[in-house]
Structure formats: structure tokens, C-alpha cells
N, C-alpha and C. Protein backbone atom coordinates (compact mmCIF):
# COMPACT_ATOMS: atom_id res chain seq x y z
N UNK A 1 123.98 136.87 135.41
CA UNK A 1 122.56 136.91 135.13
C UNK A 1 122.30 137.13 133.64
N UNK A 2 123.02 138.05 133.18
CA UNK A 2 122.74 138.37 131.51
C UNK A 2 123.34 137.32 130.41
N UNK A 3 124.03 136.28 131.03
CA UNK A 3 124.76 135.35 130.89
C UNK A 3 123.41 133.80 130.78
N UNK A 4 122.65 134.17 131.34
CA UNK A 4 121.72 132.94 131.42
C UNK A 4 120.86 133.45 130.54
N UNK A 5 120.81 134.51 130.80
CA UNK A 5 119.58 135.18 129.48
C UNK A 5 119.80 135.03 128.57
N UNK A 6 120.74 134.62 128.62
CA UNK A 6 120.99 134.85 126.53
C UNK A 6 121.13 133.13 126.46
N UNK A 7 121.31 132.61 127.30
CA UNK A 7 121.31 131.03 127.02
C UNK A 7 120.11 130.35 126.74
N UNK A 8 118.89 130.83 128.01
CA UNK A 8 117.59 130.33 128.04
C UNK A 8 116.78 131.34 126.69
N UNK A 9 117.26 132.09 125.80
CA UNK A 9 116.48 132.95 124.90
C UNK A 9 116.17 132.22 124.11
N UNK A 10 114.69 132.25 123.56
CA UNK A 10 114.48 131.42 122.88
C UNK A 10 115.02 131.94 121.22
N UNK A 11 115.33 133.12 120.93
CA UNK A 11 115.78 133.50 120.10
C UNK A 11 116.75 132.29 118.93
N UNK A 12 117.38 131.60 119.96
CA UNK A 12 118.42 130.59 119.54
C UNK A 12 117.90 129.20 118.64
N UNK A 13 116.39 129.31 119.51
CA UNK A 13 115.23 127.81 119.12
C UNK A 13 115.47 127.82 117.97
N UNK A 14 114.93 126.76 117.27
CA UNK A 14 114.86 126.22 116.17
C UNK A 14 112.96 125.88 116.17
N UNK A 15 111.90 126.24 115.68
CA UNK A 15 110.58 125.35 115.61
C UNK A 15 110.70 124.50 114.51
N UNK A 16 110.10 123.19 114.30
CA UNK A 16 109.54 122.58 113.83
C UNK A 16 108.39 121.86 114.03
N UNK A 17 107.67 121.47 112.97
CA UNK A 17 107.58 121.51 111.65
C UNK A 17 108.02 123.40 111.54
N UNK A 18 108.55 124.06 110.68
CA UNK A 18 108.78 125.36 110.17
C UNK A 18 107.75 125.56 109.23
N UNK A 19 106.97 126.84 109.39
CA UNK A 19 105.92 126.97 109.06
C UNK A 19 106.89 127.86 107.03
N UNK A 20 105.73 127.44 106.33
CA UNK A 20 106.59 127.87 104.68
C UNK A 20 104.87 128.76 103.85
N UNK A 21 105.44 130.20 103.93
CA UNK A 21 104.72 131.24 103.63
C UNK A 21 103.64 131.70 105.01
N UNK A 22 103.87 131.27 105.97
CA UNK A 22 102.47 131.55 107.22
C UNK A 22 101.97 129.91 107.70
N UNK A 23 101.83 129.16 106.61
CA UNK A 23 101.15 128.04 106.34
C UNK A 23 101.92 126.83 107.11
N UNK A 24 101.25 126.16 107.69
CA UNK A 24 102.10 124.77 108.99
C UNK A 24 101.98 123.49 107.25
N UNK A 25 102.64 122.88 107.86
CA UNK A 25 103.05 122.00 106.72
C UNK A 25 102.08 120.98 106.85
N UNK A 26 101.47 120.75 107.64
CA UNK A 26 100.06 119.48 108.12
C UNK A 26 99.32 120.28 106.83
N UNK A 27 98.73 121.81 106.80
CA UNK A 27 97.75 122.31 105.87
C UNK A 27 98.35 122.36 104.28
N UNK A 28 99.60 122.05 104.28
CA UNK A 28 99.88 122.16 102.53
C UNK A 28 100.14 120.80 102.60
N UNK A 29 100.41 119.65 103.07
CA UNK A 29 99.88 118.20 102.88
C UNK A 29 98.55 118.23 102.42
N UNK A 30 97.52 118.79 103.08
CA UNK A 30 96.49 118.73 102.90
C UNK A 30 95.66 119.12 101.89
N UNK A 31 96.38 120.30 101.55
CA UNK A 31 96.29 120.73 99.80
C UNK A 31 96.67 120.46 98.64
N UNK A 32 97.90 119.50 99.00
CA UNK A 32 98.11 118.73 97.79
C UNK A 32 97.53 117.30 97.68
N UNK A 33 97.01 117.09 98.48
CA UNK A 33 96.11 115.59 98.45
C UNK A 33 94.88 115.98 97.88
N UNK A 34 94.03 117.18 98.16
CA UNK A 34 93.15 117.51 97.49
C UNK A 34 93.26 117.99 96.40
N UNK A 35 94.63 118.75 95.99
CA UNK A 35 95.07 118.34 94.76
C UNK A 35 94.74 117.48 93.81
N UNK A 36 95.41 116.91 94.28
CA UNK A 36 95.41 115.30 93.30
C UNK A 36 94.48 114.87 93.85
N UNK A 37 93.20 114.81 94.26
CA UNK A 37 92.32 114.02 93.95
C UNK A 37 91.43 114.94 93.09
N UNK A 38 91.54 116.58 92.99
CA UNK A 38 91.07 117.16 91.82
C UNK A 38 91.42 116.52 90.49
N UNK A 39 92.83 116.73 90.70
CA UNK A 39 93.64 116.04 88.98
C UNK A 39 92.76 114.53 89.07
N UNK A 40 92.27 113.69 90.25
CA UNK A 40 92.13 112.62 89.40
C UNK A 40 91.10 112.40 88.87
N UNK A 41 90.41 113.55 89.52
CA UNK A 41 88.19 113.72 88.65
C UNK A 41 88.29 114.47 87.27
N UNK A 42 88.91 115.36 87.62
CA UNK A 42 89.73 115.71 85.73
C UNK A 42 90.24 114.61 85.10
N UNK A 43 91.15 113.79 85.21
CA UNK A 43 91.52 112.56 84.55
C UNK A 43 90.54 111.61 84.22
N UNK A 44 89.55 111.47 85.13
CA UNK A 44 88.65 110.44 84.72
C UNK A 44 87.58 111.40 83.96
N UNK A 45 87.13 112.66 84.08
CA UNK A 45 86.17 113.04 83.16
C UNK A 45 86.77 113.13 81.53
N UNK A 46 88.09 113.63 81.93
CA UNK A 46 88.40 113.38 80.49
C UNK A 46 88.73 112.15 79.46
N UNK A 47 88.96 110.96 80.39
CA UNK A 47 88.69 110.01 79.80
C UNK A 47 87.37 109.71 79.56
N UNK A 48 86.46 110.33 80.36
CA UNK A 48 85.16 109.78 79.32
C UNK A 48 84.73 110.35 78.09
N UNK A 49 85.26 112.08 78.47
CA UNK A 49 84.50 112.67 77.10
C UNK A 49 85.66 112.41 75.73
N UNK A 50 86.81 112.03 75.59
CA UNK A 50 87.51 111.06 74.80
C UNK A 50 86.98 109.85 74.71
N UNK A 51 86.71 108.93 75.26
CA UNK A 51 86.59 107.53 75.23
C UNK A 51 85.10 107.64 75.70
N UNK A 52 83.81 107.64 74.76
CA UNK A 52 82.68 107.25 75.29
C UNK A 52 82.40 105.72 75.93
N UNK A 53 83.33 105.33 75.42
CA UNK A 53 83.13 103.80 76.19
C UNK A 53 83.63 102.95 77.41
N UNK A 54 84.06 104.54 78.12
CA UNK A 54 84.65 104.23 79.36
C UNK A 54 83.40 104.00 80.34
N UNK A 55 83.44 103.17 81.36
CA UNK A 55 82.33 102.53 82.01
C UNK A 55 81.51 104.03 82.80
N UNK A 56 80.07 103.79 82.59
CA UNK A 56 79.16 104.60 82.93
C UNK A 56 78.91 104.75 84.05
N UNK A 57 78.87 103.62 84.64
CA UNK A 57 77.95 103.62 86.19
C UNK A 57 79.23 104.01 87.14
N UNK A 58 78.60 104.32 88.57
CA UNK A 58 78.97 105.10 89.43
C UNK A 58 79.98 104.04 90.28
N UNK A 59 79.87 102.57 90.43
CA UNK A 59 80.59 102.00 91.02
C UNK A 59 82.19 102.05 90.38
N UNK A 60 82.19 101.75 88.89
CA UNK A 60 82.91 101.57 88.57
C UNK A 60 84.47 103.40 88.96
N UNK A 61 83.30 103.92 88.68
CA UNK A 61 84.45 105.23 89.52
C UNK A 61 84.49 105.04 91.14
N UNK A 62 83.89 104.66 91.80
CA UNK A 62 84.13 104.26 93.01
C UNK A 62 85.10 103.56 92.71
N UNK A 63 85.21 102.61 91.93
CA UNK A 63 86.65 101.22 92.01
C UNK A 63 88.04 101.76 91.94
N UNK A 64 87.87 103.05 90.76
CA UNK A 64 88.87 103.73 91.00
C UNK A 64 89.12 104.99 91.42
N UNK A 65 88.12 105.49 92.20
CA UNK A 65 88.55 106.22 93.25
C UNK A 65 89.62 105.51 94.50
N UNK A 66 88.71 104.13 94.95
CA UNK A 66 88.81 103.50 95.99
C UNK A 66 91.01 103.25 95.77
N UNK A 67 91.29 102.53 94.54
CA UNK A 67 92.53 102.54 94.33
C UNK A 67 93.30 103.75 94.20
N UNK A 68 92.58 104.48 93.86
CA UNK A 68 93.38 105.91 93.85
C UNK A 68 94.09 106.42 95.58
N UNK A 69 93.07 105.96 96.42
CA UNK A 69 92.69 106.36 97.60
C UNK A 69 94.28 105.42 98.36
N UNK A 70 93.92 104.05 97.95
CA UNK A 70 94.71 103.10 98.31
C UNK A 70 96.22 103.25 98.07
N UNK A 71 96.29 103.77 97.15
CA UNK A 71 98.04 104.03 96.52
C UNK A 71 98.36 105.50 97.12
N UNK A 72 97.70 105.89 97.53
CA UNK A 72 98.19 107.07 98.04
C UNK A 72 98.41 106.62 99.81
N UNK A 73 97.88 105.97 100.32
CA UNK A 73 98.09 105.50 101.65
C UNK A 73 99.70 104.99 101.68
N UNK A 74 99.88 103.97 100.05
CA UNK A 74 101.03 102.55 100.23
C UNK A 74 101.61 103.82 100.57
């Protein structure tokens, strides 16, 4: 009997995904994508206030949001 117990213990398991600081690894994916899409609104503001002649209107950051969005999928 004490022989099965120690077989069926889960003590032995292995979980995965393994959770790293408390945190499941689905939620620090998720923080580094929002990450980098922080870094990439910093990147583009600072190219404007360097480069005043970087395009004004709102589509054109849509265009590269939209690719930003896209290369992170490939």
C-alpha cells in the first residue's frame, strides 16, 4: 500500500507551462508584447520630435502600427 503511494504522489509531477516568479508564462508573453508595442510609440514619437517631417496624419501611424502588428504575428 505505501508502495503505491509513493508512486501515484504527485510530488514526482512535473507542471507545465512552469510558472517563473508566481507568474504563468501566457501573462509574461503578454507583457512583453505590450512591451514592445510601448517601445514602438516611443520610437515613433521620437522620430517625430527629431525629424519634424515625419508624416503627420494619423493613418500614416496606423500603416505602421498595422506592420508592426503584422511582423510580430510572421
Amino acid at each position: 500500500m505505501s508502495a503505491a503511494i509513493i508512486i501515484i504522489s504527485p510530488h514526482n509531477q512535473q507542471q507545465y507551462p512552469k510558472p517563473i516568479n508566481g507568474e504563468s508564462v501566457n501573462s509574461i508573453w503578454v507583457s512583453c508584447i505590450l512591451l514592445l508595442l510601448l517601445l514602438l510609440l516611443l520610437l515613433i514619437f521620437s522620430l517625430k520630435i527629431l525629424n519634424p517631417s515625419f508624416p503627420d496624419n494619423v493613418s500614416s501611424y496606423q500603416f505602421i502600427f498595422n506592420r508592426a502588428v503584422l511582423r510580430c504575428e510572421l
